[in-house]
C-alpha atoms as a PDB file:
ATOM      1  CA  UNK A   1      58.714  95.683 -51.352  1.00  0.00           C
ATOM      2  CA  UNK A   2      59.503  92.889 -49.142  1.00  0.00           C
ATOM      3  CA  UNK A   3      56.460  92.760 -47.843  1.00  0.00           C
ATOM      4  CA  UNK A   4      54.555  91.484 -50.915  1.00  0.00           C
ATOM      5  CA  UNK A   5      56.921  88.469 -50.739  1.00  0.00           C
ATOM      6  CA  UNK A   6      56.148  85.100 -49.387  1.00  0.00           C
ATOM      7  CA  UNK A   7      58.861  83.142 -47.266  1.00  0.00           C
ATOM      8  CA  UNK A   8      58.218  79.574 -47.498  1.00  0.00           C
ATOM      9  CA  UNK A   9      60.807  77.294 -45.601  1.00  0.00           C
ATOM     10  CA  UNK A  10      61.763  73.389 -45.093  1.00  0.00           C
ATOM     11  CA  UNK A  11      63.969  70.856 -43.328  1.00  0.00           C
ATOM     12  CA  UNK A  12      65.316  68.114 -43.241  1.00  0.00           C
ATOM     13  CA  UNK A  13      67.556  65.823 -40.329  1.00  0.00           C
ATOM     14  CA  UNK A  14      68.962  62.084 -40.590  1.00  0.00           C
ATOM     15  CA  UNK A  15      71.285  60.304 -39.244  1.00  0.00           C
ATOM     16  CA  UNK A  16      73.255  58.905 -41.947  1.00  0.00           C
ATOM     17  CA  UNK A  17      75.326  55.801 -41.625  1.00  0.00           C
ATOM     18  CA  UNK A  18      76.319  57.048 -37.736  1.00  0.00           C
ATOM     19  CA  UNK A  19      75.006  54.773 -34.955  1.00  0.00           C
ATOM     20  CA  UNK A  20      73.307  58.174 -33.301  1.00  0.00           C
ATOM     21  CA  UNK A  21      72.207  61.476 -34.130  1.00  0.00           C
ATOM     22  CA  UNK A  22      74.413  65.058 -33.082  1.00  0.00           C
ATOM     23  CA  UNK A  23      72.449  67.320 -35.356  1.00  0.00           C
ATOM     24  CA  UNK A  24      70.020  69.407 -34.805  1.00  0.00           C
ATOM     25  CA  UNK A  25      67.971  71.636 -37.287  1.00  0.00           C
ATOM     26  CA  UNK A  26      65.632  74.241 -36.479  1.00  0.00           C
ATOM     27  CA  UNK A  27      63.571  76.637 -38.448  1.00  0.00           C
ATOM     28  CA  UNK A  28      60.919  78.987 -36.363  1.00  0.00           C
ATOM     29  CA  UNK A  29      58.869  81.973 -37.467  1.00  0.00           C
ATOM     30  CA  UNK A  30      58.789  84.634 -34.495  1.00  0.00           C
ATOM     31  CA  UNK A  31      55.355  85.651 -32.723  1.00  0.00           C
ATOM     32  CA  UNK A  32      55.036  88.993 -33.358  1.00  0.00           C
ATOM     33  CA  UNK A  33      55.490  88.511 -37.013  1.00  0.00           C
ATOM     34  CA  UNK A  34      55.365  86.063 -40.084  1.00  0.00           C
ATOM     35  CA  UNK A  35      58.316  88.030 -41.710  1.00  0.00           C
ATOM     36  CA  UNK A  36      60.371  87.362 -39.459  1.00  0.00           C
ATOM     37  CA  UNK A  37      62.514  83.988 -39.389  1.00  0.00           C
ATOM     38  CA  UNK A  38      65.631  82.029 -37.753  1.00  0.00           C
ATOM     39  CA  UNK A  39      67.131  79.180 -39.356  1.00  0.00           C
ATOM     40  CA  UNK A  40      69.857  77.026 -37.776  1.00  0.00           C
ATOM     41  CA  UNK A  41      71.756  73.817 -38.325  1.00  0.00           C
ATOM     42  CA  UNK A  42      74.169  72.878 -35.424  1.00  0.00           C
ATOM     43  CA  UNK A  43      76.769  69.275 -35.731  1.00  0.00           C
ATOM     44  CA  UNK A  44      77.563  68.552 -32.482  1.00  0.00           C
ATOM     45  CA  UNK A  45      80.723  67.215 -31.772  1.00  0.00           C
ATOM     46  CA  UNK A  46      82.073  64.866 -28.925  1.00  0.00           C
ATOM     47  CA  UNK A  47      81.308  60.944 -28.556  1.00  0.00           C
ATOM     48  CA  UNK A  48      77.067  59.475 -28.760  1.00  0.00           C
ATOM     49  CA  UNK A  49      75.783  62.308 -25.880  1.00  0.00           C
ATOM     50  CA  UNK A  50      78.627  65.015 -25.974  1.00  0.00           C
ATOM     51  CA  UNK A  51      77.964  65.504 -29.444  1.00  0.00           C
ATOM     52  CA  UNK A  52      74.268  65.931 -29.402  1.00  0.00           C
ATOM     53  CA  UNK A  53      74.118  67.450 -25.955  1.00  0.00           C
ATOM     54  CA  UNK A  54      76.240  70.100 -27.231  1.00  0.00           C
ATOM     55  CA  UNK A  55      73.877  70.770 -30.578  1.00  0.00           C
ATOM     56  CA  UNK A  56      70.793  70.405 -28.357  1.00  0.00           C
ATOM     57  CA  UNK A  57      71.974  73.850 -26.138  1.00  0.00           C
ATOM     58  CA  UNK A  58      72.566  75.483 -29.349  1.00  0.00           C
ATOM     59  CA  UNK A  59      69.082  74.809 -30.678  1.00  0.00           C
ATOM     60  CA  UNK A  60      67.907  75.807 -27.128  1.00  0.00           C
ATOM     61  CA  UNK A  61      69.808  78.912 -26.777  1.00  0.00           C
ATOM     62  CA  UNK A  62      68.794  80.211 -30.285  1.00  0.00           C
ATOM     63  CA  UNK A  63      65.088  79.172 -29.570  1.00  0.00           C
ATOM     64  CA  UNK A  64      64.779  81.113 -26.141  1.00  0.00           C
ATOM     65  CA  UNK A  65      67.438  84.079 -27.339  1.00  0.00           C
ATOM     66  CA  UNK A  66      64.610  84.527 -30.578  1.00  0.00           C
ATOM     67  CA  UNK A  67      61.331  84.769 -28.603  1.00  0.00           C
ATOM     68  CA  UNK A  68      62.598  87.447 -26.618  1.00  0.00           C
ATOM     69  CA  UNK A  69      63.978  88.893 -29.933  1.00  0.00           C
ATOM     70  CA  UNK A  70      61.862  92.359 -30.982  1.00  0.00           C
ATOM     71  CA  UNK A  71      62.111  92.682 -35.018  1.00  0.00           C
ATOM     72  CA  UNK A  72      60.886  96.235 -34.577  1.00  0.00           C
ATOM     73  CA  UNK A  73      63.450  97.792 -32.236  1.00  0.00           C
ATOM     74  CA  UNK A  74      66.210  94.712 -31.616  1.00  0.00           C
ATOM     75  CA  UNK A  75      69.489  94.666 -33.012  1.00  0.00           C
ATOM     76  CA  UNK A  76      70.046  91.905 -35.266  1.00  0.00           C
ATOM     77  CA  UNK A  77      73.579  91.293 -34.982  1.00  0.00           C
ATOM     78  CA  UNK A  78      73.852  91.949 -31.482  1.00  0.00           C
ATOM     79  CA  UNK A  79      71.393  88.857 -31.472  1.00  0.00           C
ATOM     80  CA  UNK A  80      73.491  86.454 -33.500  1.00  0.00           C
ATOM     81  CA  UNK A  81      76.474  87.352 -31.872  1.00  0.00           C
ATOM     82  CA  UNK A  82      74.647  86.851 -28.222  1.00  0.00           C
ATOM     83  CA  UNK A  83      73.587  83.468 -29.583  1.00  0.00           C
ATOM     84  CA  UNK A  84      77.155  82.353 -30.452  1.00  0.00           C
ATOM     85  CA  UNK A  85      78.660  83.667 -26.850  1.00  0.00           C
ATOM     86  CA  UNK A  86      75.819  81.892 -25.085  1.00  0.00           C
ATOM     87  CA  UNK A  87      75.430  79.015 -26.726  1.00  0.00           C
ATOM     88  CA  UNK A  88      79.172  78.187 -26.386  1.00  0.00           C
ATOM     89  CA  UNK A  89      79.331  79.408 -22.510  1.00  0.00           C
ATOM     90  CA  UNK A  90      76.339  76.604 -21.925  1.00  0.00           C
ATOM     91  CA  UNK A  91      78.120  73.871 -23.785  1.00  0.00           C
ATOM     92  CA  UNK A  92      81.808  75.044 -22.004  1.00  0.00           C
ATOM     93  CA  UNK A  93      79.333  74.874 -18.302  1.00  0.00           C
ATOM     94  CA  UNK A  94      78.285  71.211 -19.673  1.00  0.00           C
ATOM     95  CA  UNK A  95      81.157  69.700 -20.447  1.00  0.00           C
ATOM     96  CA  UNK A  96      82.353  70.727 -16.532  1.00  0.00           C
ATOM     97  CA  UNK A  97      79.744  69.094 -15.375  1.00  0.00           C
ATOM     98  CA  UNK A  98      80.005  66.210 -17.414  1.00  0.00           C
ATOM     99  CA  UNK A  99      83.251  65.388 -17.648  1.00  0.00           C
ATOM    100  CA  UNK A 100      83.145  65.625 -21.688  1.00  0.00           C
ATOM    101  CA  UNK A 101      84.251  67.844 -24.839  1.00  0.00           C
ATOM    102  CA  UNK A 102      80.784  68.661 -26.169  1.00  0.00           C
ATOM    103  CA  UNK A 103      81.438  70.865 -28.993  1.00  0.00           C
ATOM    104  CA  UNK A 104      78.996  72.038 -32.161  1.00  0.00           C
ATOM    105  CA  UNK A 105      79.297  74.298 -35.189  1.00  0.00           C
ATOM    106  CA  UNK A 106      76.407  76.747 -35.945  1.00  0.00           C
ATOM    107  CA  UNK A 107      74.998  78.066 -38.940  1.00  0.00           C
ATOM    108  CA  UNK A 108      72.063  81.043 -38.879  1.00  0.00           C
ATOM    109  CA  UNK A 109      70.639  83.165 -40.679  1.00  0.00           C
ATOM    110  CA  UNK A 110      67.867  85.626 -39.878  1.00  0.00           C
ATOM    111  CA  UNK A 111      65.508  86.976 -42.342  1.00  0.00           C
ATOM    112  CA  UNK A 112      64.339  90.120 -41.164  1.00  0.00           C
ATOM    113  CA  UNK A 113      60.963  92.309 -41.737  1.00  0.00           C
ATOM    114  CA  UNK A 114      63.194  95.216 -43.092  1.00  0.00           C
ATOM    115  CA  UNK A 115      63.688  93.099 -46.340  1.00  0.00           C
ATOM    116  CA  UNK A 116      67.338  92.094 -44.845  1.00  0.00           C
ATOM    117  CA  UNK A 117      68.760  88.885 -43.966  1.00  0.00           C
ATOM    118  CA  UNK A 118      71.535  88.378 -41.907  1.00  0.00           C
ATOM    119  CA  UNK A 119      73.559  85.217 -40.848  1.00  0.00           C
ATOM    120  CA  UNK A 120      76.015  84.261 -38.483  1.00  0.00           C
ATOM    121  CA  UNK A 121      78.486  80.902 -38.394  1.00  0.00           C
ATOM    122  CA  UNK A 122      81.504  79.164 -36.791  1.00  0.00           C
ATOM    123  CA  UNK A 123      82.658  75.892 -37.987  1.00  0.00           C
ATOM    124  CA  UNK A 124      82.226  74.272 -40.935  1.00  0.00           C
ATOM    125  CA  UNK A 125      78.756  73.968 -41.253  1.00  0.00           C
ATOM    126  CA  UNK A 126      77.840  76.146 -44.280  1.00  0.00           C
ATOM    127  CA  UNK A 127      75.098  79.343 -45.400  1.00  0.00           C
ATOM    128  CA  UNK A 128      74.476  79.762 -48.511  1.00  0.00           C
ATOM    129  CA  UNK A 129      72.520  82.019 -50.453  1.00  0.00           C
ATOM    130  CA  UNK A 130      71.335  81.876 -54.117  1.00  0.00           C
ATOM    131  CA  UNK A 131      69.298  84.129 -56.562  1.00  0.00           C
ATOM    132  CA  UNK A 132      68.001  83.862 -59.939  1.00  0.00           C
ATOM    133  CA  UNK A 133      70.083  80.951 -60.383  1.00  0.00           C
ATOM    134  CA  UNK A 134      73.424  82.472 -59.084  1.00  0.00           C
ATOM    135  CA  UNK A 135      75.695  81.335 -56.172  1.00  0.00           C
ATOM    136  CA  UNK A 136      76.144  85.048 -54.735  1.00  0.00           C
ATOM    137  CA  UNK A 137      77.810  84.093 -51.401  1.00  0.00           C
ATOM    138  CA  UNK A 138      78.424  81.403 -49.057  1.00  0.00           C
ATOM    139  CA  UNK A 139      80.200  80.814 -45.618  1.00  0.00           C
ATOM    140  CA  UNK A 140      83.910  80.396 -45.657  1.00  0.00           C
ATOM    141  CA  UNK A 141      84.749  77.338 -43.396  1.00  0.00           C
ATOM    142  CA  UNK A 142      86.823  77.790 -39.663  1.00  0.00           C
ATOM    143  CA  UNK A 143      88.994  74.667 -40.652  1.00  0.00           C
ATOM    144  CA  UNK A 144      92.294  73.470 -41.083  1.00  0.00           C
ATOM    145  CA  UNK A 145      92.080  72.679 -44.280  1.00  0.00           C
ATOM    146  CA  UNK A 146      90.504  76.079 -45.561  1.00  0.00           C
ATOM    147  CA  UNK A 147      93.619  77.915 -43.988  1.00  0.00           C
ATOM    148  CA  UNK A 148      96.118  75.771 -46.299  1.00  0.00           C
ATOM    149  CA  UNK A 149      93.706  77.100 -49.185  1.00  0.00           C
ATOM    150  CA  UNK A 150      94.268  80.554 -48.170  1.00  0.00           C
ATOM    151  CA  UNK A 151      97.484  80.426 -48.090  1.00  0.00           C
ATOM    152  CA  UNK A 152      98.087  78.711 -51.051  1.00  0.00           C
ATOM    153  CA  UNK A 153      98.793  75.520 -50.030  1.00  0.00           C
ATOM    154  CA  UNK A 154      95.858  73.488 -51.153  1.00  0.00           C
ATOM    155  CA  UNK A 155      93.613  73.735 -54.261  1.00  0.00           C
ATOM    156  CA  UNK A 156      89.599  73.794 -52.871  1.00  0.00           C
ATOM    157  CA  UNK A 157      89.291  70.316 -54.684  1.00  0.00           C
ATOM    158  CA  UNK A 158      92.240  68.915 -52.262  1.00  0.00           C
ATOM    159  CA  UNK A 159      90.691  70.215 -49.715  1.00  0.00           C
ATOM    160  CA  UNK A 160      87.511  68.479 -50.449  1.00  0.00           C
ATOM    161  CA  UNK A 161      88.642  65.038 -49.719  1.00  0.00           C
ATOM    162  CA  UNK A 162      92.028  65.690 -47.428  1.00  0.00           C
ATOM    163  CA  UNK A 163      92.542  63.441 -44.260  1.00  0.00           C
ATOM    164  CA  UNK A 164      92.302  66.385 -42.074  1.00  0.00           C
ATOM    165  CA  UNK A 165      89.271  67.898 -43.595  1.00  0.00           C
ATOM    166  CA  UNK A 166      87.136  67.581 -40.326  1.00  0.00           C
ATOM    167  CA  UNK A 167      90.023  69.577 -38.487  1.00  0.00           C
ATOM    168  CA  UNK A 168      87.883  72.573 -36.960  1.00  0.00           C
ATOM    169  CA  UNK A 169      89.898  76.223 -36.464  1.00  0.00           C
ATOM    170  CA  UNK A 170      86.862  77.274 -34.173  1.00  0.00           C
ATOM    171  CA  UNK A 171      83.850  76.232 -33.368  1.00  0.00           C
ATOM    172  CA  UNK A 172      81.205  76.384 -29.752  1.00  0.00           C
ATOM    173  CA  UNK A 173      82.388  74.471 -26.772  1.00  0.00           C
ATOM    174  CA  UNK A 174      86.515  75.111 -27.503  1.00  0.00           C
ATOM    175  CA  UNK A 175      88.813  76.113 -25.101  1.00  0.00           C
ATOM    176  CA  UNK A 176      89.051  79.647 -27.331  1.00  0.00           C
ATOM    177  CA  UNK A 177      85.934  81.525 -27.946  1.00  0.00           C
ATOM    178  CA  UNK A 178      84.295  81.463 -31.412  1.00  0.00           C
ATOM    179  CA  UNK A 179      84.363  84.488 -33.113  1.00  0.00           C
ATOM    180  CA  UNK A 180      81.239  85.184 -34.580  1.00  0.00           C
ATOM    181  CA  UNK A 181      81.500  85.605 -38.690  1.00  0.00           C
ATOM    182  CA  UNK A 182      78.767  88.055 -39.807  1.00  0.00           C
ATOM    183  CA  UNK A 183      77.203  88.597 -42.707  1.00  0.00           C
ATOM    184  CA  UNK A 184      74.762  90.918 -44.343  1.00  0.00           C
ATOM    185  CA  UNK A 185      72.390  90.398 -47.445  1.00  0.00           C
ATOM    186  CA  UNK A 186      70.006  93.621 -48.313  1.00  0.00           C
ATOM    187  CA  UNK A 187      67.072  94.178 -50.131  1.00  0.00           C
ATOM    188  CA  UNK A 188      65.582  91.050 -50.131  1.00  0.00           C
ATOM    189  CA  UNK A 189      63.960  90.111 -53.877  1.00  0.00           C
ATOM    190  CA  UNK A 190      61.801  87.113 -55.103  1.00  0.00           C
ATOM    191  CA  UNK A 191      64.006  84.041 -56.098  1.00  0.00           C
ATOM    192  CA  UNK A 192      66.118  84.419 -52.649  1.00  0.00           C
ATOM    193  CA  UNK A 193      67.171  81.435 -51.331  1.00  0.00           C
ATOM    194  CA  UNK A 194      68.839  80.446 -48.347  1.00  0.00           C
ATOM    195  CA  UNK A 195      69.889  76.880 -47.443  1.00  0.00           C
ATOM    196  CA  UNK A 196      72.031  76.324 -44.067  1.00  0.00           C
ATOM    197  CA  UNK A 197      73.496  72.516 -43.729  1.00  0.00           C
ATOM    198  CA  UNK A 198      75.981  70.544 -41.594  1.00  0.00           C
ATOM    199  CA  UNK A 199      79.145  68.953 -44.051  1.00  0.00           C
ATOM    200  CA  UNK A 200      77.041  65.680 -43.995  1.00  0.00           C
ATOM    201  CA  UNK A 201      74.727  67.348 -46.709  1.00  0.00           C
ATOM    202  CA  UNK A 202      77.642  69.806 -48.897  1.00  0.00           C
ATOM    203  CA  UNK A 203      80.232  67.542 -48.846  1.00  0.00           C
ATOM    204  CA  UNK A 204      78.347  65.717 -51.683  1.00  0.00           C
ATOM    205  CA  UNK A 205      77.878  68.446 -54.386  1.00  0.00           C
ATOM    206  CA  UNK A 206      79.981  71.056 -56.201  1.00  0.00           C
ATOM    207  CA  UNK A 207      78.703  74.230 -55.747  1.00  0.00           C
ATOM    208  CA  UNK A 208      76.516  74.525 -59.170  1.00  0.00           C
ATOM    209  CA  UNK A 209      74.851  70.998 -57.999  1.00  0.00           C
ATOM    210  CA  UNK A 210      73.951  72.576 -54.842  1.00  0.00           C
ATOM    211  CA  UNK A 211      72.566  76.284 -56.905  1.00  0.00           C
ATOM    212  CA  UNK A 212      70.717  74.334 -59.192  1.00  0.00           C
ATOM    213  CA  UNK A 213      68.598  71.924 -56.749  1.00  0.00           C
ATOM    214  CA  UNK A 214      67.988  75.254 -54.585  1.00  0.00           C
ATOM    215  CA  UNK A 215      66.904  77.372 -57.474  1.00  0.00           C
ATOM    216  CA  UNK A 216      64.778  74.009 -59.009  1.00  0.00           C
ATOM    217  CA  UNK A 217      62.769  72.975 -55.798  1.00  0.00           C
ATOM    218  CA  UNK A 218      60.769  74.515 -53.227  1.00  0.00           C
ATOM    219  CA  UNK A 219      62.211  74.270 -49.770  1.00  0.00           C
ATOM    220  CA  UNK A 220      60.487  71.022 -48.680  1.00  0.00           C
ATOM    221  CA  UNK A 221      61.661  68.943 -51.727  1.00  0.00           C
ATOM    222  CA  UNK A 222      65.021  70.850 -52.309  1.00  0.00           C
ATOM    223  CA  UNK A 223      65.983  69.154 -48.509  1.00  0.00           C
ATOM    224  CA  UNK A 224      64.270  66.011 -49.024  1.00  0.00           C
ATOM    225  CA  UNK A 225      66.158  65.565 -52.526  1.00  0.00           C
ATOM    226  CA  UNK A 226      69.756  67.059 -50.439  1.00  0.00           C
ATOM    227  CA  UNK A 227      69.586  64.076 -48.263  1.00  0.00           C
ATOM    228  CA  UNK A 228      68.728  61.542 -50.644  1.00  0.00           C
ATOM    229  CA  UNK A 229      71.205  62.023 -53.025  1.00  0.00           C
ATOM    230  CA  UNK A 230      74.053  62.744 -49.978  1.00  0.00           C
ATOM    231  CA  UNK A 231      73.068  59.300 -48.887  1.00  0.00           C
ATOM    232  CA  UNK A 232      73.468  57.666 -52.469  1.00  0.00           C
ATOM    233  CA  UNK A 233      76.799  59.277 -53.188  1.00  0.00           C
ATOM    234  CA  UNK A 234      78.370  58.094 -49.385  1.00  0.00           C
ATOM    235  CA  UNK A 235      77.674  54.887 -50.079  1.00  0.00           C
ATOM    236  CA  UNK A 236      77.423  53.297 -46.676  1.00  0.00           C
ATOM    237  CA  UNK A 237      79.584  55.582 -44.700  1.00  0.00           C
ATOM    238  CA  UNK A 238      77.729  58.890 -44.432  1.00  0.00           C
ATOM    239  CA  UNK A 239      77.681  61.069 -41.715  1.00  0.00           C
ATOM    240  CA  UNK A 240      74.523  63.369 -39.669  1.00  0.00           C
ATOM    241  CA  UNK A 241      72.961  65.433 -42.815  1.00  0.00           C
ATOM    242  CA  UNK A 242      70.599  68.316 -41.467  1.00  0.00           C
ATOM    243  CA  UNK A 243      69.773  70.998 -44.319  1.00  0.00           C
ATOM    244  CA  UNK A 244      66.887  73.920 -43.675  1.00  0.00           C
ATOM    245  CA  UNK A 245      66.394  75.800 -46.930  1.00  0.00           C
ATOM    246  CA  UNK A 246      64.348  79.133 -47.111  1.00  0.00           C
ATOM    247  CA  UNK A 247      62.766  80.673 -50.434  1.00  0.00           C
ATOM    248  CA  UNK A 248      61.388  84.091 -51.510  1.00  0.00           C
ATOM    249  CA  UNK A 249      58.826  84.294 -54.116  1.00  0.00           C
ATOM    250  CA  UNK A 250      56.065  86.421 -54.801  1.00  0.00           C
ATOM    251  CA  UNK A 251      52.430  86.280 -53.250  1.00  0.00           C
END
């Protein structure tokens, strides 16, 4: 049962080789109930205060939208998607006022007292989710680049390093509203692990890299070791890293 699980969780935010910060992380375990937690990377987007003003309403938004959250008789989704709309009506009022193009990905994921976890994204920050070892899912990136894969045009290792890889298909803050992608994970087991992180942090590893520090680490050390070795392999020209990572084991 879920419930004889632990959930044990970690961070981790820098600013790379930028001149200023437009991440924001956030990981926060709801009042009414230690089950019950929301994890979120945003990479804002826009210039040294468009950029982080625009991650800063997303970590805002999700903060307020999750205390009013009820685990026992909310809808989950209906939350995530409400945090998407909002988030990216705040940023879309902001920019108005400021005279900017504040824009941000998001990456959530909600793990849920019913032994569910569910996860919401736009951009190309990424979710992924890991047991026993395994790679069972990740997010599939709103990006240029990831529609030439689709179609064929691109191999995923082209797309890795192409000129136009930062090229966003949707995102908050846009002209277009973000459609919300939803996901589902049920019955939650011991050796879960969920790690969401802006392309600062995956943009370093292949995907086994990334399974095997996960399934290695606990939360805390699995982000601290992320950004480490992301700042090694950029070599002087790094970008914001922010990387929460949350683990299932048993009590």
């Amino acid at each position: 049962m879920f419930s004889s699980l632990a959930v044990s969780g970690g961070t981790g935010l820098h600013k790379g080789d930028r001149d200023y910060q437009q991440d924001q992380v956030g990981l926060w375990q709801h009042p009414k109930g230690k089950q019950c937690l929301l994890a979120l990377v945003a990479d804002g987007m826009g210039g040294r205060s468009g950029g982080r003003k625009a991650s800063d309403q997303v970590l805002m938004t999700a903060q307020q939208l999750f205390e009013r959250f009820s685990p026992d008789s909310d809808d989950s989704q209906t939350l995530l998607k409400q945090l998407v709309e909002e988030a990216h009506t705040v940023i879309r009022l902001t920019a108005v006022s400021a005279e900017q193009e504040p824009h941000s990905t998001i990456a959530a994921f909600l793990v849920l007292p019913d032994g569910t976890c569910q996860w919401v994204h736009s951009g190309d920050s990424r979710i992924y989710h890991v047991r026993a070892g395994h790679l069972m899912h990740r997010t599939h990136d709103d990006s240029y680049v990831q529609t030439l894969v689709d179609k064929g045009l691109l191999t995923p290792e082209q797309a890795h390093n192409h000129p136009q890889s930062n090229v966003l298909v949707s995102c908050l803050g846009t002209e277009a509203p973000p459609i919300p992608n939803i996901h589902t994970v049920s019955a939650l087991q011991a050796g879960d692990t969920f790690m969401a992180c802006s392309d600062g942090v995956w943009h370093y590893f292949s995907e086994r890299e990334l399974t095997q520090i996960l399934e290695a680490l606990p939360p805390r050390e699995a982000c601290q070791t992320l950004i480490a070795q992301a700042r090694q392999r950029a070599m002087g020209h790094g970008d914001n890293l922010s990387v929460v990572v949350v683990k299932l084991s048993n009590k």
